[in-house]
N, C-alpha and C. Protein backbone atom coordinates (compact mmCIF):
# COMPACT_ATOMS: atom_id res chain seq x y z
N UNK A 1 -22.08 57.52 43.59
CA UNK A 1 -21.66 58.04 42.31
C UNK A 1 -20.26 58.63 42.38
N UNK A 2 -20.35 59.53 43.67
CA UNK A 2 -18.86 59.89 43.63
C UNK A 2 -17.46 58.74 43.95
N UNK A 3 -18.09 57.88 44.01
CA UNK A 3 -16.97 56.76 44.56
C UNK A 3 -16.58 56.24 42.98
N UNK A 4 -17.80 56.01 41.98
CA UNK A 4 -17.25 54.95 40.46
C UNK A 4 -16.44 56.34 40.00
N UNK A 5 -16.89 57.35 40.07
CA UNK A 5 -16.01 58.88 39.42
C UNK A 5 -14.65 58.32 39.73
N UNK A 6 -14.22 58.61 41.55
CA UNK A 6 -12.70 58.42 41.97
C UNK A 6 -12.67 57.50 41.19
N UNK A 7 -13.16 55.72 41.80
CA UNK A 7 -12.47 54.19 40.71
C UNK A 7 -11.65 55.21 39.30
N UNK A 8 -12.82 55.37 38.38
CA UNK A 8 -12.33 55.59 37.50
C UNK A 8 -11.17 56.11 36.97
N UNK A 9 -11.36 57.63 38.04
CA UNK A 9 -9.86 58.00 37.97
C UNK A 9 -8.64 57.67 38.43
N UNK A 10 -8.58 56.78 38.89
CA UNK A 10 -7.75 56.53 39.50
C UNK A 10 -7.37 55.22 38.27
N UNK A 11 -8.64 54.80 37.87
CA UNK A 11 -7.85 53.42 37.04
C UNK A 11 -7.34 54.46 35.71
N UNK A 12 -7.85 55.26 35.53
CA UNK A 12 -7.43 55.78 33.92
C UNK A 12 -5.78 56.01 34.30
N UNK A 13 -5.96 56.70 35.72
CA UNK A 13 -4.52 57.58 35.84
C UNK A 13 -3.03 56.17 35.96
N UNK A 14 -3.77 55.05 36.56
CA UNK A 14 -2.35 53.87 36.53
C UNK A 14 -2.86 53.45 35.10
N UNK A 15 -3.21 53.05 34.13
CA UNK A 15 -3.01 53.01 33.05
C UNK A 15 -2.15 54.04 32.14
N UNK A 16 -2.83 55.35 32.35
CA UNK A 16 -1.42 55.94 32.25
C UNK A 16 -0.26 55.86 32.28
N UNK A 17 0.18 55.63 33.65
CA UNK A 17 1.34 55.59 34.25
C UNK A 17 1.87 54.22 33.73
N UNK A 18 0.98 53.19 33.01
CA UNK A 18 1.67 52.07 32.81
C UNK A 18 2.27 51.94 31.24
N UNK A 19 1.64 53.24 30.59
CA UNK A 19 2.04 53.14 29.36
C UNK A 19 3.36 53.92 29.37
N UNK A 20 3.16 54.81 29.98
CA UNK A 20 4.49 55.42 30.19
C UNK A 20 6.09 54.93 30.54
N UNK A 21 5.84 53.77 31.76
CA UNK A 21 6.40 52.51 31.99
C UNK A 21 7.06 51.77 31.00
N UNK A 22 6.44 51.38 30.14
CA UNK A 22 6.37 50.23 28.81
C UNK A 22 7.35 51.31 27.83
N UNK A 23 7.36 52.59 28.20
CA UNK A 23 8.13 52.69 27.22
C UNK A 23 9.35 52.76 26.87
N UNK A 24 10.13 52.13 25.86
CA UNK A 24 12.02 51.64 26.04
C UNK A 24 12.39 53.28 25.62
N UNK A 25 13.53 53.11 27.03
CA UNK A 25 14.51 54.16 26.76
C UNK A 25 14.99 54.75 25.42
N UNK A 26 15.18 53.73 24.63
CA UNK A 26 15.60 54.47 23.41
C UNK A 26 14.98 54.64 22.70
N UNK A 27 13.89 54.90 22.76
CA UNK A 27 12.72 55.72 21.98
C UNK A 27 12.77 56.76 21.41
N UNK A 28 12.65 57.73 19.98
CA UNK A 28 13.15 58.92 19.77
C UNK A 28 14.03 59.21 19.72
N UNK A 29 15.46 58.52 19.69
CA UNK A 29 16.66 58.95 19.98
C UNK A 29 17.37 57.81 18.33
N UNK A 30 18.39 59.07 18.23
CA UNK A 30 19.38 58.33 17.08
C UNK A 30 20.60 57.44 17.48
N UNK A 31 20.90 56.43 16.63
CA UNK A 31 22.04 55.56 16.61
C UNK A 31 23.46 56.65 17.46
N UNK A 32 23.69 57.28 17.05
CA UNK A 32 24.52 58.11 17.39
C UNK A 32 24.60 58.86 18.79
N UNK A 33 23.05 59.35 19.42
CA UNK A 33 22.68 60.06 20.31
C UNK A 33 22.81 58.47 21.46
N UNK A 34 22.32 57.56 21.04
CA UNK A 34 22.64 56.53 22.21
C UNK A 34 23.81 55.94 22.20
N UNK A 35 24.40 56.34 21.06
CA UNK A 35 26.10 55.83 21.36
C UNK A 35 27.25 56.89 21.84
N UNK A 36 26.53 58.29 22.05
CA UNK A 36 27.13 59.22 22.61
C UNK A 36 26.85 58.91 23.98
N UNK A 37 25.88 58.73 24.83
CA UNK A 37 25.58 58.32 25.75
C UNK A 37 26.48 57.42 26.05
N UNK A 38 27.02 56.37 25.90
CA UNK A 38 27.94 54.93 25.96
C UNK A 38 29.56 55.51 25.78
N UNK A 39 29.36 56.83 25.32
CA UNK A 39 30.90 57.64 25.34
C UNK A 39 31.72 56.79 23.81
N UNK A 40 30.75 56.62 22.56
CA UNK A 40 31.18 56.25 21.75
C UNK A 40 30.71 56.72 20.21
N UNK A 41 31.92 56.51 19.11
CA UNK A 41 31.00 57.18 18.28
C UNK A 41 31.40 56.47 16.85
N UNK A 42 30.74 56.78 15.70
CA UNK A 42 31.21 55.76 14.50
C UNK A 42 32.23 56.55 14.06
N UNK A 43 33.13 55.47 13.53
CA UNK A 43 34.67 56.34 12.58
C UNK A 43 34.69 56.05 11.22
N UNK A 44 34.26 54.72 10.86
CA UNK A 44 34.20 54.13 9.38
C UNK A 44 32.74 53.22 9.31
N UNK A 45 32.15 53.09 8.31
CA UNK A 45 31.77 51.64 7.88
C UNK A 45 32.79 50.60 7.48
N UNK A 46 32.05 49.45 7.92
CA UNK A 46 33.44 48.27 7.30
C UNK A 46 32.66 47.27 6.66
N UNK A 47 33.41 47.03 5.35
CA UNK A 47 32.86 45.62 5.09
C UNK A 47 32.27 44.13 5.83
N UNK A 48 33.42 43.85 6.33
CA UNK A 48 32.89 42.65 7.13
C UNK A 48 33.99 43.23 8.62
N UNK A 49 34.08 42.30 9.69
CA UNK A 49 34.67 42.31 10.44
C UNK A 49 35.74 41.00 10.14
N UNK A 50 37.34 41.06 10.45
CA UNK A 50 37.94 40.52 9.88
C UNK A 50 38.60 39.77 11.44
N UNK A 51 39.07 38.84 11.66
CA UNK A 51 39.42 37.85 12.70
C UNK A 51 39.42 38.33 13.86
N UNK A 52 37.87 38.65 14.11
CA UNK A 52 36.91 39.06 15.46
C UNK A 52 37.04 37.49 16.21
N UNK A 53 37.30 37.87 17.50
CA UNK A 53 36.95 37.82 18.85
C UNK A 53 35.92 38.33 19.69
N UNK A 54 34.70 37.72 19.86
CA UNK A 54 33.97 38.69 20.74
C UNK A 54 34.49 38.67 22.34
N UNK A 55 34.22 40.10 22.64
CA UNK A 55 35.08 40.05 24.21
C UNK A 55 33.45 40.32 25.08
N UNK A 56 32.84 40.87 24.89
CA UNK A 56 31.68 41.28 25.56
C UNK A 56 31.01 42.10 23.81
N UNK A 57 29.59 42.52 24.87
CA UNK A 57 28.32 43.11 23.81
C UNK A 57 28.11 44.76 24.81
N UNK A 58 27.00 45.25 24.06
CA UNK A 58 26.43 45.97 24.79
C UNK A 58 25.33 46.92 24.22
N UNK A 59 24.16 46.36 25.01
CA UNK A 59 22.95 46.92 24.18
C UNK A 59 23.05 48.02 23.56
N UNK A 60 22.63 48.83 22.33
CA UNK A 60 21.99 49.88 21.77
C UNK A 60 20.42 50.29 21.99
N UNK A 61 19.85 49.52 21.09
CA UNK A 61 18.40 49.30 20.71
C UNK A 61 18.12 48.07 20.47
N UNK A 62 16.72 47.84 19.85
CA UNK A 62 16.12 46.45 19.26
C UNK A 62 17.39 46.14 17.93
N UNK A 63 18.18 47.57 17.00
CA UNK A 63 17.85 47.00 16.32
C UNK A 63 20.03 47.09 16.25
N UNK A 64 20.53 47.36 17.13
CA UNK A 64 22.26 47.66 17.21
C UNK A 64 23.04 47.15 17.84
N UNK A 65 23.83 46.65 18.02
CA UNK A 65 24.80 46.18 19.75
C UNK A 65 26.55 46.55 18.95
N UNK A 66 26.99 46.80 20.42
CA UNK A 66 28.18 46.86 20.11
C UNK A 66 28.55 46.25 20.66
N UNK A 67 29.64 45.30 19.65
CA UNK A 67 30.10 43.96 19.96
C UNK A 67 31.89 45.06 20.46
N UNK A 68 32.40 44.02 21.45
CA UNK A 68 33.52 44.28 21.92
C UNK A 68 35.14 43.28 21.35
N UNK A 69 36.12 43.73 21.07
CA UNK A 69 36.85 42.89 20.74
C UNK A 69 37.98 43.28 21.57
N UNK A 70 38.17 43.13 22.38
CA UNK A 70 39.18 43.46 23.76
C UNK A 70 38.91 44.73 24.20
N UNK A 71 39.70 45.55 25.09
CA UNK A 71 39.05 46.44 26.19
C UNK A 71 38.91 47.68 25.09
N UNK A 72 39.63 47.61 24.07
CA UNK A 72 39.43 49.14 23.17
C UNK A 72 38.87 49.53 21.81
N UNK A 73 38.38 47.98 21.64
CA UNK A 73 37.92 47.95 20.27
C UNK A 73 36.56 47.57 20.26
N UNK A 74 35.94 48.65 19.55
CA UNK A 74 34.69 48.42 19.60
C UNK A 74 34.03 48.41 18.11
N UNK A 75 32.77 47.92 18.17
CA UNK A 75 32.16 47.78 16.90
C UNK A 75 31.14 47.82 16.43
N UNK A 76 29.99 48.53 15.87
CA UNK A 76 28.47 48.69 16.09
C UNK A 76 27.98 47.60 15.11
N UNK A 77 27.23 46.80 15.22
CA UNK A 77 26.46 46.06 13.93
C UNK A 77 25.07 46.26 13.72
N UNK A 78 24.71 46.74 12.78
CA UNK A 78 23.15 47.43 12.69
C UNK A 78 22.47 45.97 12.21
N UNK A 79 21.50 45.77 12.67
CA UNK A 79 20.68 44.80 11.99
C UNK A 79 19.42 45.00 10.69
N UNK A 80 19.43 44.08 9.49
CA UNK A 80 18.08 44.51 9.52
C UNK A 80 16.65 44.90 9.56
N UNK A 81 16.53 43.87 11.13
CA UNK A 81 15.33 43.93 11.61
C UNK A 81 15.03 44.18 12.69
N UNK A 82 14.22 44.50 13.69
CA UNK A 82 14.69 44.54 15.30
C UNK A 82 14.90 43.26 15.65
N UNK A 83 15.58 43.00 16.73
CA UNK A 83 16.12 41.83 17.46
C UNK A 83 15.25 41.90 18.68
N UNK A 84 14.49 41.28 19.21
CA UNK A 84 13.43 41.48 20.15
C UNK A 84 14.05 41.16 21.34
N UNK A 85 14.91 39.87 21.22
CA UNK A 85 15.65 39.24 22.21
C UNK A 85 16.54 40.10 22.68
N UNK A 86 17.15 40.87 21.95
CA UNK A 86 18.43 41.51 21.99
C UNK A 86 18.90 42.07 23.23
N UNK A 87 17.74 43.06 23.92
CA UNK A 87 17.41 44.10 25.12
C UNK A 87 18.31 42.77 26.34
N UNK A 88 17.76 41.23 26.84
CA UNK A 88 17.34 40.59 27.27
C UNK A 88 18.54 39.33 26.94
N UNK A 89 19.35 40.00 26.36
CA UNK A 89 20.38 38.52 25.65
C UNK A 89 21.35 38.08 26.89
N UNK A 90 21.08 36.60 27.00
CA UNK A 90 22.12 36.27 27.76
C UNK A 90 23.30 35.63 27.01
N UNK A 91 23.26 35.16 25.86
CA UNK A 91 24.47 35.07 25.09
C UNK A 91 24.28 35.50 24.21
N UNK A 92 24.91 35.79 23.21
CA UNK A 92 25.32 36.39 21.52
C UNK A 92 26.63 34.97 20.78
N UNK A 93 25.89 34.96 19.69
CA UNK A 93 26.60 33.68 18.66
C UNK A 93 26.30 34.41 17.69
N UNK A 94 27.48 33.71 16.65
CA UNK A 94 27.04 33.93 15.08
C UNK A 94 26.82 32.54 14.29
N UNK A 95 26.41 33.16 12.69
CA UNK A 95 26.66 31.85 11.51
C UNK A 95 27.69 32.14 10.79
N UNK A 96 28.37 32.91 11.44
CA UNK A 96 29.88 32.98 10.41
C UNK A 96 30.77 31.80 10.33
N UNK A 97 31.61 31.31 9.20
CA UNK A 97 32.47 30.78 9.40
C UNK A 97 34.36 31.28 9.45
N UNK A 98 34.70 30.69 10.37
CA UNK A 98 35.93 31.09 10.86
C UNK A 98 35.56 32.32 11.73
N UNK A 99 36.40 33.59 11.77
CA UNK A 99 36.34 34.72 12.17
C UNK A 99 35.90 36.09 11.59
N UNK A 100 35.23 35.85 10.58
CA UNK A 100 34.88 36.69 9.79
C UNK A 100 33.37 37.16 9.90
N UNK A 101 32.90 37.96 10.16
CA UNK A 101 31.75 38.28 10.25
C UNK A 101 31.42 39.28 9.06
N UNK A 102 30.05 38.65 8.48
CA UNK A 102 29.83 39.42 6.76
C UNK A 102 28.45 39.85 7.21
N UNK A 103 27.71 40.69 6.25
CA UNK A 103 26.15 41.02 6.12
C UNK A 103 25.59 39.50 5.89
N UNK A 104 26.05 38.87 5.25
CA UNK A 104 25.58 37.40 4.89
C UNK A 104 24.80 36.65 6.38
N UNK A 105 26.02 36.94 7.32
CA UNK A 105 25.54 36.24 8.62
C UNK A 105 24.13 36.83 9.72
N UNK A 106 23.88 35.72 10.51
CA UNK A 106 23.21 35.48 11.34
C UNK A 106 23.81 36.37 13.23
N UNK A 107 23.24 37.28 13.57
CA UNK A 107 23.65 37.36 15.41
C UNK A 107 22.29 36.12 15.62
N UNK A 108 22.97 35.41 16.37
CA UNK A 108 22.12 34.49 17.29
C UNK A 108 21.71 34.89 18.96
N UNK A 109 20.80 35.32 19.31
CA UNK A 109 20.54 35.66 20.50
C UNK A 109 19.88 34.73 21.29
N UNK A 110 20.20 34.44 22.74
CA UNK A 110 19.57 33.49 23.18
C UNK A 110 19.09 34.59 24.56
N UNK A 111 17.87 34.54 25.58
CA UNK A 111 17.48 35.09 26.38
C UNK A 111 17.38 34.41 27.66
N UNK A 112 17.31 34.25 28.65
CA UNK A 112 17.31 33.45 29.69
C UNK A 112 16.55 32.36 29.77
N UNK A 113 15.32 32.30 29.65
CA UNK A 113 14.64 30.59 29.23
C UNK A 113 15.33 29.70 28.13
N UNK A 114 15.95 30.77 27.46
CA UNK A 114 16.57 29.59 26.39
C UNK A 114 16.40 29.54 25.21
N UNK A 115 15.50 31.06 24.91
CA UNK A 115 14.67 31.07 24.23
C UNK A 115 15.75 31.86 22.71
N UNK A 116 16.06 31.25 20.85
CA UNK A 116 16.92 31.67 20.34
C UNK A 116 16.30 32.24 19.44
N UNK A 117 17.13 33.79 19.07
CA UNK A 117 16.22 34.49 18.30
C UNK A 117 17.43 34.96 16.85
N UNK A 118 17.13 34.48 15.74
CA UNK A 118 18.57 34.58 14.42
C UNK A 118 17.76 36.27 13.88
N UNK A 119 18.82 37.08 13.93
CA UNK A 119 18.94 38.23 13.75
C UNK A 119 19.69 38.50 12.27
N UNK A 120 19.43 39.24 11.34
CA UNK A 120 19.94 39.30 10.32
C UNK A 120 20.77 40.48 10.14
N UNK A 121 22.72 40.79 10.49
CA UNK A 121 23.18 41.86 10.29
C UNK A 121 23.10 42.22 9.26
N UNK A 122 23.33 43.56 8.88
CA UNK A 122 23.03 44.23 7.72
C UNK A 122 24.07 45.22 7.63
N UNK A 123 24.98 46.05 8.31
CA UNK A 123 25.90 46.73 8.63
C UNK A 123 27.29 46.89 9.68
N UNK A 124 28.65 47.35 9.00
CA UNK A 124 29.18 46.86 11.03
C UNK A 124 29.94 48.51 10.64
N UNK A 125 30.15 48.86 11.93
CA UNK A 125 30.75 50.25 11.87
C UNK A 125 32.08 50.13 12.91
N UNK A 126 33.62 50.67 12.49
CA UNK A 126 34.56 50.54 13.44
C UNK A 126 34.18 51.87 14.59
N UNK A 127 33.94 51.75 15.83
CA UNK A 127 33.90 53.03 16.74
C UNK A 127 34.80 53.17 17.09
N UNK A 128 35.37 54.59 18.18
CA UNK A 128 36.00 54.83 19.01
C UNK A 128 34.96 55.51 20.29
N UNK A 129 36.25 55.59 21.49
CA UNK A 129 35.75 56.42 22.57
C UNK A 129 35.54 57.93 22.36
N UNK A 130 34.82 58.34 22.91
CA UNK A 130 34.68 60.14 23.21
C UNK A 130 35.66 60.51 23.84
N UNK A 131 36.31 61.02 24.21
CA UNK A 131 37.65 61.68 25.36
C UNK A 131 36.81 62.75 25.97
């Protein structure tokens, strides 16, 4: 009897520990509080983004990334749905045409199998650095 007691506890306690695991860093935390973290912060909303270059990304959350447009320009785009892929993206594309990126468009995320996930932006914000 005393042996199924331990099992038990012992299975309740790594179940525990596995939910705890599972859970994403940015949990509880605001757009802002994880972009302070990243040493960045919003300055404006912008209409669209106007003859973007992406230089690199860099996760937020499911549902944010900040897209890079050379070493000092940065840019938040809120989506409006989570991006599941997003965490996990090995490339980033759009459906814009030319260089213009609108709410209209598509982030295209692709994940390492290959797998493509169309994300619907909904917002873009110009950032800067923290000093």
């Amino acid at each position: 009897m005393n042996t199924v007691i331990r099992s038990l506890a012992i299975a309740l306690g790594a179940a525990a520990l596995a939910a705890c695991a599972g859970k994403a860093p940015e949990e509880g935390k605001t757009v802002d509080e994880l972009l302070a973290e990243k040493d960045l912060r919003i300055v404006e909303e912008l209409r669209q983004l106007t003859a973007f270059n992406i230089h690199s990304w860099i996760y937020v959350d499911r549902q944010n990334v900040v897209l890079r447009d050379g070493p000092s320009r940065h840019y938040l785009v809120a989506l409006n749905t989570p991006c599941n892929n997003l965490r996990f993206a090995r490339n980033i594309a759009f459906t814009s045409f030319g260089r213009t990126l609108r709410n209209t468009d598509y982030l295209i995320v692709t994940d390492a199998p290959g797998n493509a996930e169309r994300c619907f932006m909904k917002s873009f914000y110009r950032l800067e650095k923290i000093q």
